[in-house]
C-alpha atoms as a PDB file:
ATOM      1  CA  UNK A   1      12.078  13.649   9.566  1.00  0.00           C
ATOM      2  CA  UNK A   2       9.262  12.395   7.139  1.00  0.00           C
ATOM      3  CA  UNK A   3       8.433  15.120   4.536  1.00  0.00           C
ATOM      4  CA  UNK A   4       6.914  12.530   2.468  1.00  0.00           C
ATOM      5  CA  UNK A   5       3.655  10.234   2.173  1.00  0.00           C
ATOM      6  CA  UNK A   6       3.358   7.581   0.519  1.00  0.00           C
ATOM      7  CA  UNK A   7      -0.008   5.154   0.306  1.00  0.00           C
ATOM      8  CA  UNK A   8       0.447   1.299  -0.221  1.00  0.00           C
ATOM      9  CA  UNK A   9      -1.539  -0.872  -1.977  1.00  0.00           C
ATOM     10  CA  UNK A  10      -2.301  -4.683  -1.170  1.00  0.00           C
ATOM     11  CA  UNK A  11      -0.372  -5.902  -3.638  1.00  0.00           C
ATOM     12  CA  UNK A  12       2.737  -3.619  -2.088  1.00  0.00           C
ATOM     13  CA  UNK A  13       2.571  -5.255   1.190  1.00  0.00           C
ATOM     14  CA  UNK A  14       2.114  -8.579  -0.330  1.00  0.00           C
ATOM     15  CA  UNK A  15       5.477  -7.936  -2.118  1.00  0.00           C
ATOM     16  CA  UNK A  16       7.175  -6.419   1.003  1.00  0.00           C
ATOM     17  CA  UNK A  17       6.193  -9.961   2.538  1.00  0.00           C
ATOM     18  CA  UNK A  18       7.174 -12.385   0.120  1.00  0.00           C
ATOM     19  CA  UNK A  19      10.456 -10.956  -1.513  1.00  0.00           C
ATOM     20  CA  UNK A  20      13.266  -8.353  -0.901  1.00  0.00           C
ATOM     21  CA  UNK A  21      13.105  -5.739  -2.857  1.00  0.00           C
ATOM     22  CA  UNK A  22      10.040  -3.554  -1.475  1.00  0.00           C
ATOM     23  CA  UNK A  23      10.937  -4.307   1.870  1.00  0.00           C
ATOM     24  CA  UNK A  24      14.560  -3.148   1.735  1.00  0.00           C
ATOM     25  CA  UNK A  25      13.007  -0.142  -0.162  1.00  0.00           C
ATOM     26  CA  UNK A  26      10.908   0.734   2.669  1.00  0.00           C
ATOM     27  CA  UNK A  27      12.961   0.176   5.194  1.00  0.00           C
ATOM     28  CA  UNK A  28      15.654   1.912   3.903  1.00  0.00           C
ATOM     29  CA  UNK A  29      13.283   4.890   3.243  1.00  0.00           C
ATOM     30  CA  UNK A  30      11.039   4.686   6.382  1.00  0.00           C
ATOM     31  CA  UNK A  31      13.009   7.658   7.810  1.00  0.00           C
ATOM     32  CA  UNK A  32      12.019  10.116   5.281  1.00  0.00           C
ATOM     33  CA  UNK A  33       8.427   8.766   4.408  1.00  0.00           C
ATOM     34  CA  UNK A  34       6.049   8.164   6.134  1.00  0.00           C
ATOM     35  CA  UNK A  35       4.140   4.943   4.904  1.00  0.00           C
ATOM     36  CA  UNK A  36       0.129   4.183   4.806  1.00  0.00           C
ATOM     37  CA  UNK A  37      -2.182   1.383   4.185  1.00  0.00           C
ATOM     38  CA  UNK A  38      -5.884   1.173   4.126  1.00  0.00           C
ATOM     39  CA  UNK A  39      -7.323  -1.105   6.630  1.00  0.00           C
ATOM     40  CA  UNK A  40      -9.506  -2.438   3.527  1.00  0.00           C
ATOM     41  CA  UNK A  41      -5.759  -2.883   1.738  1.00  0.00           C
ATOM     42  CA  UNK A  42      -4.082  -4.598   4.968  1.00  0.00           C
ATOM     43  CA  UNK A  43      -7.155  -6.908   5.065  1.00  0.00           C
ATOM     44  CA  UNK A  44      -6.843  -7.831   1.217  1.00  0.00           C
ATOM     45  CA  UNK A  45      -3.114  -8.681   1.774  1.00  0.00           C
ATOM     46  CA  UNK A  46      -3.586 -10.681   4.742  1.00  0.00           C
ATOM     47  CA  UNK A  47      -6.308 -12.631   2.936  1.00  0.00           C
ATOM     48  CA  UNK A  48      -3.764 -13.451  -0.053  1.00  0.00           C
ATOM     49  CA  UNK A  49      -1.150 -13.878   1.974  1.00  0.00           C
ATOM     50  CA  UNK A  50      -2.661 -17.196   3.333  1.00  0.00           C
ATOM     51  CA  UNK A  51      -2.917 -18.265   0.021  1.00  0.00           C
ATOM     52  CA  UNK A  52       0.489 -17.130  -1.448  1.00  0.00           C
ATOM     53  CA  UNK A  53       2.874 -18.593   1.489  1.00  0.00           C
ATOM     54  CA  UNK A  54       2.386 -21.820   1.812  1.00  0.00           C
ATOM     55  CA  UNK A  55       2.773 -22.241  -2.137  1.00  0.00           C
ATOM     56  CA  UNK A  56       5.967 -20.628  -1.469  1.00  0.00           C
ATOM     57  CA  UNK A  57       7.004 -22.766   1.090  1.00  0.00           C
ATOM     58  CA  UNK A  58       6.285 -20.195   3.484  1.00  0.00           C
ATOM     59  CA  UNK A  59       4.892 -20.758   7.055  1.00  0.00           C
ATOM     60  CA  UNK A  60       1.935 -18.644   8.708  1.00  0.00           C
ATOM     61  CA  UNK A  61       4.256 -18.075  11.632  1.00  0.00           C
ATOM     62  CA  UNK A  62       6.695 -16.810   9.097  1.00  0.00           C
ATOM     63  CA  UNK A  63       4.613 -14.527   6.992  1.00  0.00           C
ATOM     64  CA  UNK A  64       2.846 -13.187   9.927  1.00  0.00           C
ATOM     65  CA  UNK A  65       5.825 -12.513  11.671  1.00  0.00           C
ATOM     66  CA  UNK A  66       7.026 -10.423   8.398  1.00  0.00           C
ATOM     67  CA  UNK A  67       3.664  -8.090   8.024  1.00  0.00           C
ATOM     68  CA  UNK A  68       3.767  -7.489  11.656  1.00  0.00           C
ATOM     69  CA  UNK A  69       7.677  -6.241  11.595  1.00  0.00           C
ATOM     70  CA  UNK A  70       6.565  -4.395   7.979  1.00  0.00           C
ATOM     71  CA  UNK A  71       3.923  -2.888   9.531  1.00  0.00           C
ATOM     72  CA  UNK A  72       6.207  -0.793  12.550  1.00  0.00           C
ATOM     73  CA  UNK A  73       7.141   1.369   9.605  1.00  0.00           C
ATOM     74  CA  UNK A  74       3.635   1.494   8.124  1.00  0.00           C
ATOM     75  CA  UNK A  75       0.557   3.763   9.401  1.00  0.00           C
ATOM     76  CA  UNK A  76      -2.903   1.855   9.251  1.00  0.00           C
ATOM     77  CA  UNK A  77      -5.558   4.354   7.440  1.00  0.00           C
ATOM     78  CA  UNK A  78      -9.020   3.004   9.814  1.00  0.00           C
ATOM     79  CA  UNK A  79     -12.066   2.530   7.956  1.00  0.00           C
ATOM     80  CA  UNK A  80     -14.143   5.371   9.318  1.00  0.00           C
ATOM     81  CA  UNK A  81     -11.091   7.713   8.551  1.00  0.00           C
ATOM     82  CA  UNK A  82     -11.597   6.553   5.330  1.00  0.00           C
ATOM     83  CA  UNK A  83     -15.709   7.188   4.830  1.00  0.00           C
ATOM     84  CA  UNK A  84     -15.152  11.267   4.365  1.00  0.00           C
ATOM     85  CA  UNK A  85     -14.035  10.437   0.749  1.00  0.00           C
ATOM     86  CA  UNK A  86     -14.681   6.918   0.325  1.00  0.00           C
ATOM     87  CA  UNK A  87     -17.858   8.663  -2.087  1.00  0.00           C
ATOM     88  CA  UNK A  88     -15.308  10.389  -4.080  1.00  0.00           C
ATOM     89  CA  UNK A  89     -12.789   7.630  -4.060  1.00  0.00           C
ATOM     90  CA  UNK A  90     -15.249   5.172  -5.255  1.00  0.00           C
ATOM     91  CA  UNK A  91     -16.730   7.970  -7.870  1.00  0.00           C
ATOM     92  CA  UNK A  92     -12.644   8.060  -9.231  1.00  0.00           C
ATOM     93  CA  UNK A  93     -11.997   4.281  -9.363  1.00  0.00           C
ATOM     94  CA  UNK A  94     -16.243   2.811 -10.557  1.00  0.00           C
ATOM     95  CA  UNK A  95     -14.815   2.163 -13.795  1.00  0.00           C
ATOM     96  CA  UNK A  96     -11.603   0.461 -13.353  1.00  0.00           C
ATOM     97  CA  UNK A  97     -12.588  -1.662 -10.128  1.00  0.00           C
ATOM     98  CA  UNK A  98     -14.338  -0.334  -7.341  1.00  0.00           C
ATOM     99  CA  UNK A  99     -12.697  -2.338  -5.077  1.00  0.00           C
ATOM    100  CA  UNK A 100      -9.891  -0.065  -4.757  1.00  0.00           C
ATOM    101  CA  UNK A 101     -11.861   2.463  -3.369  1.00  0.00           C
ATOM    102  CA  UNK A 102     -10.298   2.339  -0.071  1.00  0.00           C
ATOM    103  CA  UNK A 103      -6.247   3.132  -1.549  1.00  0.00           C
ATOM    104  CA  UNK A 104      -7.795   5.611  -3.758  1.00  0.00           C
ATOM    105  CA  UNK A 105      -9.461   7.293  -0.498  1.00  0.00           C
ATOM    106  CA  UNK A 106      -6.093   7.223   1.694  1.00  0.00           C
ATOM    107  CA  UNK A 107      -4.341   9.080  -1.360  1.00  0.00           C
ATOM    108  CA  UNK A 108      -6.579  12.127  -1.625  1.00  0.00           C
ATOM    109  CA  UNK A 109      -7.216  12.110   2.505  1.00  0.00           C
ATOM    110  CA  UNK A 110      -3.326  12.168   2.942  1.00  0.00           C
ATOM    111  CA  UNK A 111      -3.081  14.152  -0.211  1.00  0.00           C
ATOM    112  CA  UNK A 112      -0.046  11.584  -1.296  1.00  0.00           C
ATOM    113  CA  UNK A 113       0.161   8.963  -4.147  1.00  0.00           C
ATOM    114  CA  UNK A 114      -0.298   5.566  -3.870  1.00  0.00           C
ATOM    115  CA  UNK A 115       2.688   2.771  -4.676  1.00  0.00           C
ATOM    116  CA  UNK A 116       0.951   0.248  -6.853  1.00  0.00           C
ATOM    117  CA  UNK A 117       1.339  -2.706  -9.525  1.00  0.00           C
ATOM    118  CA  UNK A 118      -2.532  -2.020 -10.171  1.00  0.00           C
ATOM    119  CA  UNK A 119      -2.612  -0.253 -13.486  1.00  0.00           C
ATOM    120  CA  UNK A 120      -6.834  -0.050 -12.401  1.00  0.00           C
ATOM    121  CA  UNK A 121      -5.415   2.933 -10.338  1.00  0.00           C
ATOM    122  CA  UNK A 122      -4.001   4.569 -13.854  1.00  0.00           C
ATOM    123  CA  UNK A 123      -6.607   7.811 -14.698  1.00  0.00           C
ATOM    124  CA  UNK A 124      -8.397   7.697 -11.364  1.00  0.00           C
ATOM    125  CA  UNK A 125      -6.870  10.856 -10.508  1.00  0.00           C
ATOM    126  CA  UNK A 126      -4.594  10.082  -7.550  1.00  0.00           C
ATOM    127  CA  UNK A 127      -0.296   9.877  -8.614  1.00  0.00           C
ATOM    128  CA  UNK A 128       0.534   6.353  -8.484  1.00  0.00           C
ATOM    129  CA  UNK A 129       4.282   4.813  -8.405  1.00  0.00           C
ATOM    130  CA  UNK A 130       5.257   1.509  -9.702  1.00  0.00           C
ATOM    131  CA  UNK A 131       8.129  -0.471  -7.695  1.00  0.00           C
ATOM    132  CA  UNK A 132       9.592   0.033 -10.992  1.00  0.00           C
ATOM    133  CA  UNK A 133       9.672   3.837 -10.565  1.00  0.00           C
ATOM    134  CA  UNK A 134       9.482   4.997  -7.243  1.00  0.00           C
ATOM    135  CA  UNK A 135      13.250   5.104  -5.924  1.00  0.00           C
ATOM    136  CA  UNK A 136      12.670   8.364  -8.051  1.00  0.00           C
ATOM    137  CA  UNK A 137       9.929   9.658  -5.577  1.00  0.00           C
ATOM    138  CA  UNK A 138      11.098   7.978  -2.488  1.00  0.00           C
ATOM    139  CA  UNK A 139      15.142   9.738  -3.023  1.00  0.00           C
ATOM    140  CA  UNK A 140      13.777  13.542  -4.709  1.00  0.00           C
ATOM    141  CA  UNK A 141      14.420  15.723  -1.860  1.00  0.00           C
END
């Protein structure tokens, strides 16, 4: 049962894609949290994505293949979900980057932090995780 929320950034599914570590922490905690990305965020990732892989030695087939299998344990946040506090959001964020507006938005709609290596997310009023920190939220009962 998923007690938990837990709002991923761009650079979080780019991770999940490219390497081991985020994906096997996901996976192995995709039964007791329930995972989110904005559409705005899923975009982003894609976008780098196609940049990233092939300078990795990584196909499109292959990458693609790896978001869409990431993405059966992760909930897409739409866009006009997102408008009822995209004002606030982008209010919380203006200073740091306002192009995070959509992550900060999904946090305080699903009332849940966001997992992020974006320290523009640090004082914006929403809890963020690092992948450095957040076995400690994704095991606390």
């Amino acid at each position: 049962m998923q007690h938990k929320r837990l709002v991923l950034d761009a650079n979080i599914l780019i991770r999940a894609v490219l390497g081991k570590r985020v994906r096997q922490l996901i996976a192995d905690s995709s039964q007791d949290v329930a995972f989110y990305v904005a559409e705005a965020n899923y975009d982003e990732a894609e976008h780098y994505l196609a940049e990233l892989a092939p300078a990795r030695g990584i196909t499109e087939a292959v990458w693609q293949a790896a978001l869409e299998s990431l993405m059966n344990a992760v909930q897409l946040v739409g866009q006009s979900e997102l408008t009822l506090m995209e004002q606030e959001a982008r209010a919380r964020i203006a200073l740091r980057d306002d192009r995070d507006w959509p992550a900060v938005a999904a946090a305080l709609l699903l009332a849940c932090p966001v997992w992020t290596e974006d320290q523009d997310f640090f004082g914006a009023g929403v809890a963020t995780w690092t992948t450095a920190t957040v076995e400690i939220y994704l095991k606390a009962p």
